[in-house]
C-alpha atoms as a PDB file:
ATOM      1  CA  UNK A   1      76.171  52.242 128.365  1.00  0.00           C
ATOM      2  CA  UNK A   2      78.759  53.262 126.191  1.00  0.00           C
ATOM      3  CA  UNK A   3      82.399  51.276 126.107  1.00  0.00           C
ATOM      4  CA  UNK A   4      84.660  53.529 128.680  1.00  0.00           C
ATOM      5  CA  UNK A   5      87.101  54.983 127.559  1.00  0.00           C
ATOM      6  CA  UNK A   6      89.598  56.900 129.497  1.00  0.00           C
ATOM      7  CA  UNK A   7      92.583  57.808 127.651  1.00  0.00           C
ATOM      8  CA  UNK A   8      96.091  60.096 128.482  1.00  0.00           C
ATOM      9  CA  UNK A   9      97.135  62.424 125.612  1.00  0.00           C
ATOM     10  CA  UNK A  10     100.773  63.726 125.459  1.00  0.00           C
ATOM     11  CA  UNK A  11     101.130  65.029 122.116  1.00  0.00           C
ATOM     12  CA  UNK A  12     103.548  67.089 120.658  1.00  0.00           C
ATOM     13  CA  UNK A  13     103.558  71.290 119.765  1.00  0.00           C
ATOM     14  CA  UNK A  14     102.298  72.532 116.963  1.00  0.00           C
ATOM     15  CA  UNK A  15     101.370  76.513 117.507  1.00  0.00           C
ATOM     16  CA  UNK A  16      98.675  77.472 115.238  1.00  0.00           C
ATOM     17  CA  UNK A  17      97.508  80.974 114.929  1.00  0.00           C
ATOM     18  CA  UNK A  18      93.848  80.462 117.263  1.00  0.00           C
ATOM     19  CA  UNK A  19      96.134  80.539 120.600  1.00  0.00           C
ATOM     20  CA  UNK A  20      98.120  83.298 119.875  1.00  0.00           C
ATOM     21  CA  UNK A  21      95.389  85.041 121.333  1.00  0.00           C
ATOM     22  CA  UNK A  22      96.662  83.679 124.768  1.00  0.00           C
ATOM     23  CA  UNK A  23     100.424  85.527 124.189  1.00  0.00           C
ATOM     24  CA  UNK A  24      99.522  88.586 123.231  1.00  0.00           C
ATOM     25  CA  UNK A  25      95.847  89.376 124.735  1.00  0.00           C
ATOM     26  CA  UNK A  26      96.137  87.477 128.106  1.00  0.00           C
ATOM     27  CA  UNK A  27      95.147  89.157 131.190  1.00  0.00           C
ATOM     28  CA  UNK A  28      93.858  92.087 128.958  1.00  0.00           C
ATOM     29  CA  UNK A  29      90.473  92.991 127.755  1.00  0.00           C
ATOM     30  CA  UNK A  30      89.073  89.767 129.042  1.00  0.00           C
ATOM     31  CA  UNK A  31      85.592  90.079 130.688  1.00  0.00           C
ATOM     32  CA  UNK A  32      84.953  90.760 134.152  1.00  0.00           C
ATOM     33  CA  UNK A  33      83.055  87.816 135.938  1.00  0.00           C
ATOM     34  CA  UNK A  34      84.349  88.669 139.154  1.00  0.00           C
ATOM     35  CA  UNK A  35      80.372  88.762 140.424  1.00  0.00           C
ATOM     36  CA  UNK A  36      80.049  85.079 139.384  1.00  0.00           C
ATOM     37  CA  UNK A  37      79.537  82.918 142.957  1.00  0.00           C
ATOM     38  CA  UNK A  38      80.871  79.528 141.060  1.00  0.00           C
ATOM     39  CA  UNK A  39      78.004  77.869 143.011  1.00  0.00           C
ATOM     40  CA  UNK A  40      75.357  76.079 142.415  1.00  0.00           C
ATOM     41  CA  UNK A  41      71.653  76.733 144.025  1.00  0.00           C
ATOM     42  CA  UNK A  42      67.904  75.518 143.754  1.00  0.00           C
ATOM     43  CA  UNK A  43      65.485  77.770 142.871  1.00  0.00           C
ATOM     44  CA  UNK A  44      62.608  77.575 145.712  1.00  0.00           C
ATOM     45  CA  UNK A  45      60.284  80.408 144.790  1.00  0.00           C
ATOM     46  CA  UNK A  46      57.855  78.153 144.737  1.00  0.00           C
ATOM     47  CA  UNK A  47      56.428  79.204 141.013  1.00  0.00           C
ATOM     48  CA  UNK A  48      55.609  76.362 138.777  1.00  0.00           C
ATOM     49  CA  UNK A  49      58.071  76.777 136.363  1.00  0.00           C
ATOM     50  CA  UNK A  50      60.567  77.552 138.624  1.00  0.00           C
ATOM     51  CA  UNK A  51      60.283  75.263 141.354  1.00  0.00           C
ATOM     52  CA  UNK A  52      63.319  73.501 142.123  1.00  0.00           C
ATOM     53  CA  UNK A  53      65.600  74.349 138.987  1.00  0.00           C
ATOM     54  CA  UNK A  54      69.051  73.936 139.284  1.00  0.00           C
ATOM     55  CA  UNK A  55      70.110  77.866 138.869  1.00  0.00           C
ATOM     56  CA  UNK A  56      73.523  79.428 138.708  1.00  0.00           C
ATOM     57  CA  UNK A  57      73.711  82.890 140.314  1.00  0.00           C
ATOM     58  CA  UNK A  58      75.813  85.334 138.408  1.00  0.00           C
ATOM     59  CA  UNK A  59      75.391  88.662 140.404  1.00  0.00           C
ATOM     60  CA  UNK A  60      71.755  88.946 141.122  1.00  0.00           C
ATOM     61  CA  UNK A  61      71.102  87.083 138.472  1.00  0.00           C
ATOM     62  CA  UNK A  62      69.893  83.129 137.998  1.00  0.00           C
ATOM     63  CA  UNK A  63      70.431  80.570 134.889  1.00  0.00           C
ATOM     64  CA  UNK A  64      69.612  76.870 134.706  1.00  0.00           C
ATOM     65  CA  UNK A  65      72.189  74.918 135.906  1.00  0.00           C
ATOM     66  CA  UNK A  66      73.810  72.969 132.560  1.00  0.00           C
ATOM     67  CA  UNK A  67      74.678  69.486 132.660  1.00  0.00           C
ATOM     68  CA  UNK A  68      78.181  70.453 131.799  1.00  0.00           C
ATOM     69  CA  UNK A  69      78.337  73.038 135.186  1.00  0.00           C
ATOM     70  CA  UNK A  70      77.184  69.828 137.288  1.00  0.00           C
ATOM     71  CA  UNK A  71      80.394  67.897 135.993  1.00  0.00           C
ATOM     72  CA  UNK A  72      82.030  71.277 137.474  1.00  0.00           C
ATOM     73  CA  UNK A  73      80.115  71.359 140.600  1.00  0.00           C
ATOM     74  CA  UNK A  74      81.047  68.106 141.070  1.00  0.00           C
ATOM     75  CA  UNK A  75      84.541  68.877 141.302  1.00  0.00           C
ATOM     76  CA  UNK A  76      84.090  72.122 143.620  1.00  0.00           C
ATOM     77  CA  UNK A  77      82.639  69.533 145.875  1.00  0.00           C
ATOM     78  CA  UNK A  78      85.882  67.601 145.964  1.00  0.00           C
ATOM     79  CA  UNK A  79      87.926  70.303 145.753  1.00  0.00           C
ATOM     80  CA  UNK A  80      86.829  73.187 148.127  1.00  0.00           C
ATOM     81  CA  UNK A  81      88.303  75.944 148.035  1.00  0.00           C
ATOM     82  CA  UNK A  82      90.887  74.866 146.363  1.00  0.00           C
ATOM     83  CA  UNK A  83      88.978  74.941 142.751  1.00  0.00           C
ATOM     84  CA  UNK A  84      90.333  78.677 142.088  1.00  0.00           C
ATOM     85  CA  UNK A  85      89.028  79.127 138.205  1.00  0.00           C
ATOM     86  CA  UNK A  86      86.395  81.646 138.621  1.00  0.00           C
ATOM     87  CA  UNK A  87      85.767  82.883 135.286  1.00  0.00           C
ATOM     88  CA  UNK A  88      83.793  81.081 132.583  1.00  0.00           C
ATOM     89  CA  UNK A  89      84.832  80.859 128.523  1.00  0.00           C
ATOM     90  CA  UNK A  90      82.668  81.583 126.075  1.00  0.00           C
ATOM     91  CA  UNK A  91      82.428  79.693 123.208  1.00  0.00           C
ATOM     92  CA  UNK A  92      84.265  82.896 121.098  1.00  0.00           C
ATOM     93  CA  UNK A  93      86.936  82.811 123.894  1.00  0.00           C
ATOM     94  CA  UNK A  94      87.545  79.206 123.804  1.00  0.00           C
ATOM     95  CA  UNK A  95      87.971  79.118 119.864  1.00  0.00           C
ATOM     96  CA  UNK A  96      90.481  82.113 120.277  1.00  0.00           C
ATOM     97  CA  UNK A  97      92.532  80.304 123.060  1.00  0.00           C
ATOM     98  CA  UNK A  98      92.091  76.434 121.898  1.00  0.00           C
ATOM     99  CA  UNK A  99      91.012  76.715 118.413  1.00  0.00           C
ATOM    100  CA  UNK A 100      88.132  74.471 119.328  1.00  0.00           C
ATOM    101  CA  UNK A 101      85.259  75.321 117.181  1.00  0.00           C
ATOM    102  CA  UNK A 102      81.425  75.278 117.687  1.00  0.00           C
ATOM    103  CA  UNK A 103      81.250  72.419 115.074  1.00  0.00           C
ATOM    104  CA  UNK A 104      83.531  70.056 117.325  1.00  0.00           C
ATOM    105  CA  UNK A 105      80.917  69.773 120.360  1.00  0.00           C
ATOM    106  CA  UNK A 106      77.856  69.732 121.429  1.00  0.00           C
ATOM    107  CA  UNK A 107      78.682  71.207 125.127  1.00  0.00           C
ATOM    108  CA  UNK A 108      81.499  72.632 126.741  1.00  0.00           C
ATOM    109  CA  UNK A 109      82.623  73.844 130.098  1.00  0.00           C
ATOM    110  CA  UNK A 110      85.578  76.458 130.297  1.00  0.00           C
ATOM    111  CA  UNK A 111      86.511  78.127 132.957  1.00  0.00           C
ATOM    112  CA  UNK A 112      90.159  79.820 133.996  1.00  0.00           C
ATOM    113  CA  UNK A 113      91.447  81.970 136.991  1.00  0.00           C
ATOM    114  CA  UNK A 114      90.214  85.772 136.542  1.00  0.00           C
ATOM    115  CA  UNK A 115      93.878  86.450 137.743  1.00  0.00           C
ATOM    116  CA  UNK A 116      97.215  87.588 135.653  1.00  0.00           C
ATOM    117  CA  UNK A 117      99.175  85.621 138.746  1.00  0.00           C
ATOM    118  CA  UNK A 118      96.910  82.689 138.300  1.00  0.00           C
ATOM    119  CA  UNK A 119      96.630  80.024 135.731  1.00  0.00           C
ATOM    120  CA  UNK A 120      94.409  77.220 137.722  1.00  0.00           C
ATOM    121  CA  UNK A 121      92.065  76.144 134.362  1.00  0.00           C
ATOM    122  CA  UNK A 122      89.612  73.151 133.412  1.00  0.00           C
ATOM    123  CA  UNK A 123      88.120  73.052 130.495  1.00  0.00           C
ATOM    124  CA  UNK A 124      85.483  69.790 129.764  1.00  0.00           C
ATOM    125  CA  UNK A 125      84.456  69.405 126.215  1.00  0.00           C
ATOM    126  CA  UNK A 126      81.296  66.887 124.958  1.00  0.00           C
ATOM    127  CA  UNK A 127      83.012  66.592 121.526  1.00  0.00           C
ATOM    128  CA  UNK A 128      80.724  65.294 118.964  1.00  0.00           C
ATOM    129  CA  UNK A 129      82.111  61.953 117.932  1.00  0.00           C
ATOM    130  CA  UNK A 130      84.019  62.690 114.445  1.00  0.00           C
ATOM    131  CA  UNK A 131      85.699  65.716 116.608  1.00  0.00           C
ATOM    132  CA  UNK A 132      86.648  63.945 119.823  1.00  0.00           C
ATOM    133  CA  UNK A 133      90.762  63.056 118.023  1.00  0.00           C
ATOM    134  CA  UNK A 134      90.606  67.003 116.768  1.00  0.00           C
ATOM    135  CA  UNK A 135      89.593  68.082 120.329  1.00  0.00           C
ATOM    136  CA  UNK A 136      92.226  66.244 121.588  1.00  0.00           C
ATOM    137  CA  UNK A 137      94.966  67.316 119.910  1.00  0.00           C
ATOM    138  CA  UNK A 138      94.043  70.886 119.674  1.00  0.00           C
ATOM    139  CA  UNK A 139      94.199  70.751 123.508  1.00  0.00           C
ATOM    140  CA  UNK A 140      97.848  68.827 123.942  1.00  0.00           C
ATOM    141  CA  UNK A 141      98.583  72.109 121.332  1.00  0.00           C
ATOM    142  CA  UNK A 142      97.328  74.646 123.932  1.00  0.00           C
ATOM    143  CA  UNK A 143      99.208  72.915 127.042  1.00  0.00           C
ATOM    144  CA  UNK A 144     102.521  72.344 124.824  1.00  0.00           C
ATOM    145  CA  UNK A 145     102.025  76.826 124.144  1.00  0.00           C
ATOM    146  CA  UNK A 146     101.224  77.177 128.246  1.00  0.00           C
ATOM    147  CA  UNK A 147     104.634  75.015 128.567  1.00  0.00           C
ATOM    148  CA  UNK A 148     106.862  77.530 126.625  1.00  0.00           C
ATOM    149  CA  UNK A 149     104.943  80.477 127.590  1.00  0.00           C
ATOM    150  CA  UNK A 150     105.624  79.506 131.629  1.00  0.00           C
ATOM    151  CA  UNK A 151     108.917  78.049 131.360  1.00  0.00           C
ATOM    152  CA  UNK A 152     110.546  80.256 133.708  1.00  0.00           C
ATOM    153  CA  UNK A 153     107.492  80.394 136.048  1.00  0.00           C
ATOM    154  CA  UNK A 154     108.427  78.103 138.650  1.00  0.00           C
ATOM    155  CA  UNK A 155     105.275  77.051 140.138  1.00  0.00           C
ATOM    156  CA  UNK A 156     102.909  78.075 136.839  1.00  0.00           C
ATOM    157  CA  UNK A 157     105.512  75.520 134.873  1.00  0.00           C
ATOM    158  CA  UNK A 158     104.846  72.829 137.718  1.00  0.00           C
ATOM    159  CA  UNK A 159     101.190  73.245 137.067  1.00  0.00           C
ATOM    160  CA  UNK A 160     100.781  73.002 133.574  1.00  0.00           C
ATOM    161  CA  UNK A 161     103.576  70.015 133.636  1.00  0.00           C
ATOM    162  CA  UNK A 162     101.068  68.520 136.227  1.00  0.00           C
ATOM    163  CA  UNK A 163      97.827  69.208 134.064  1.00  0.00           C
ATOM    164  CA  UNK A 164      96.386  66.321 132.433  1.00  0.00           C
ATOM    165  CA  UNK A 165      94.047  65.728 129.528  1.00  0.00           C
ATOM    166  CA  UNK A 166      91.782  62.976 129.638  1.00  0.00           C
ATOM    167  CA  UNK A 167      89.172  61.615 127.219  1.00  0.00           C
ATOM    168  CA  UNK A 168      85.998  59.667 129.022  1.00  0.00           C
ATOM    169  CA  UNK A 169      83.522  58.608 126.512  1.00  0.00           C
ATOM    170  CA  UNK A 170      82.623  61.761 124.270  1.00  0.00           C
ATOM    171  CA  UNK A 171      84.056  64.094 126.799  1.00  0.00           C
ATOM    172  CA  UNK A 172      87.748  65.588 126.375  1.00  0.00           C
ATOM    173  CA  UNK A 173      88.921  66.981 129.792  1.00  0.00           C
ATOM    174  CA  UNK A 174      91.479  69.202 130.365  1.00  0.00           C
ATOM    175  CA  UNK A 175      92.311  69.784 134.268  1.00  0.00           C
ATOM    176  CA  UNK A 176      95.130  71.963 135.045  1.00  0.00           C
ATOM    177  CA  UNK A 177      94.363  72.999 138.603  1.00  0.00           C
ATOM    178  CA  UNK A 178      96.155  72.868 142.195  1.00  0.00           C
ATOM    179  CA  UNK A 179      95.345  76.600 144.175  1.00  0.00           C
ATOM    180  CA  UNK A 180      98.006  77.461 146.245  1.00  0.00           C
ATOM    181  CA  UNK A 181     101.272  75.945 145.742  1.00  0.00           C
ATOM    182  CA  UNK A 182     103.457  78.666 147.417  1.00  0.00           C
ATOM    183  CA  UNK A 183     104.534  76.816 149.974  1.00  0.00           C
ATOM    184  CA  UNK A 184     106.225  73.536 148.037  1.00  0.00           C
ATOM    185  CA  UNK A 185     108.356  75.898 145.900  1.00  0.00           C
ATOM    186  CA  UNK A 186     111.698  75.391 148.127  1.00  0.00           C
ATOM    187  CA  UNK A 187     111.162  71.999 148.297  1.00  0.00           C
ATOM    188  CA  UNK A 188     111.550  71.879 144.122  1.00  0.00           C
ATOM    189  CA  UNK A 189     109.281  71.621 141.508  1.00  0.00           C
ATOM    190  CA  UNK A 190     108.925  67.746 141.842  1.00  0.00           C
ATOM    191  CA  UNK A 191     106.785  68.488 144.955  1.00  0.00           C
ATOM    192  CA  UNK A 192     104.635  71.174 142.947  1.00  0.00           C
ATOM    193  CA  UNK A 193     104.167  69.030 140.533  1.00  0.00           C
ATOM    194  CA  UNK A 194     103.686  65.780 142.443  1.00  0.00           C
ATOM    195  CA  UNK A 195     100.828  67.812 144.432  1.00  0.00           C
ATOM    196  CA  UNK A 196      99.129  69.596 141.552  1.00  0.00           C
ATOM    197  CA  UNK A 197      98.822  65.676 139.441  1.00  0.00           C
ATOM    198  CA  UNK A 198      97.115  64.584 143.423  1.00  0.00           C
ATOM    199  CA  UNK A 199      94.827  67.378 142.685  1.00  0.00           C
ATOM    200  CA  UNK A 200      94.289  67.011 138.763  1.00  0.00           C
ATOM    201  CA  UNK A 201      93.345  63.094 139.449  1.00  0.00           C
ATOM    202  CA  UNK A 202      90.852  63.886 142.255  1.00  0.00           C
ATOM    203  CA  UNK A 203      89.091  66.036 139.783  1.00  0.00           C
ATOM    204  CA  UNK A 204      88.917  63.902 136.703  1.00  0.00           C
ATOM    205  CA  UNK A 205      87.973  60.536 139.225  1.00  0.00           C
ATOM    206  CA  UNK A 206      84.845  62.979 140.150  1.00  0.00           C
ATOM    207  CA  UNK A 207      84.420  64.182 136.716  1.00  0.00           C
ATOM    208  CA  UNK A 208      84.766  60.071 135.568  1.00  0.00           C
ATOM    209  CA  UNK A 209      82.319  58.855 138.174  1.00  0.00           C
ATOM    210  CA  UNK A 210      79.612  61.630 137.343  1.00  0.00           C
ATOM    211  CA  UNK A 211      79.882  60.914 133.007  1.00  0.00           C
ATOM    212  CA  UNK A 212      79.552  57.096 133.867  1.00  0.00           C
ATOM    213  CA  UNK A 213      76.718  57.839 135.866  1.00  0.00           C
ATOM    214  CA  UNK A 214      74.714  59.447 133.871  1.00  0.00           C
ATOM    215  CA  UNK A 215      75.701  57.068 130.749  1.00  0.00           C
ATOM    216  CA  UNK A 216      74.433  54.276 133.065  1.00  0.00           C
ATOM    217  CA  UNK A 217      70.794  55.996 133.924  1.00  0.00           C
END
């Protein structure tokens, strides 16, 4: 196994031309996944080939379930219904929005609240080892932009303030999650924000647990 590594990244802003995709295009033109179930299932059809396959169903659709979408699974578990991203990245959309390339990984995860009110995210990237420091840093870049772009968004500011990025192994997490926070508002944003870091560290402990795992086997 691997040496752990689990690491906190708070670095500072530097706005490069890849997210200003996310000021000017967000909430427009971005595709509709509202059909995807964010659910996992097995495939019991009983056919050779497809006999107990881990399957995603996107509309009446079914794709094998990636190792990345267990890490996610994993964390709907935990979660409930409070995991609200329901929407996945591709790897175009995550380049425009990060400016995380292709050549920096060799899997990702990305997936974002379908919702202009909404801005629950977590994004898990398997960065290939000479990208994991670039991976990093170009997603402390994107929360530092999310920071000035929600500044005076009460409870979206408490939730990006809350989000944390963690690197475990290879894999670069950003969690920036925490469903409905209405309710903490009047008691300040130290409540949101206390609340949505509860939430973010329940995630990445599953996500942690799961990459160790599997690094062990």
């Amino acid at each position: 196994m691997g040496r752990k590594k689990r690491s906190f990244l708070f670095i500072s802003c530097i706005v490069f031309s890849g997210a200003v995709w996310f000021l000017n295009g967000c909430g427009k033109g971005q595709p509709d996944n509202s059909d995807y179930s964010g659910r996992a299932y097995v495939n019991e059809s009983g056919s050779k080939e497809d006999d107990a396959v881990n399957t995603l169903q996107v509309g009446s659709k079914y794709r094998i379930v990636t190792p990345m979408m267990e890490l996610k699974e994993a964390v709907v578990d935990i979660l409930g219904d409070n995991y609200w991203p329901d929407a996945l990245l591709s790897d175009e959309e995550l380049a425009e929005r990060t400016g995380i390339s292709a050549s920096m990984y060799d899997n990702f995860m990305a997936e974002y609240q379908h919702s202009e009110a909404g801005i629950d995210m977590m994004i898990i990237v398997e960065a290939r080892e000479d990208s994991v420091a670039d991976v990093e840093r170009y997603l402390n870049e994107y929360r530092e932009l999310l920071l000035k772009i929600y500044e005076n968004q009460p409870q979206n500011k408490a939730k990006v303030f809350a989000s944390r990025i963690e690197t475990i192994e290879d894999y670069v997490c950003y969690v920036q999650l925490g469903a409905d926070i209405t309710g903490l508002e009047k008691q300040g944003e130290d409540e949101m924000i206390a609340y949505c870091q509860q939430e973010n560290e329940r995630a990445l402990d599953v996500i942690e647990k799961n990459i160790l795992d599997k690094e062990e086997e």
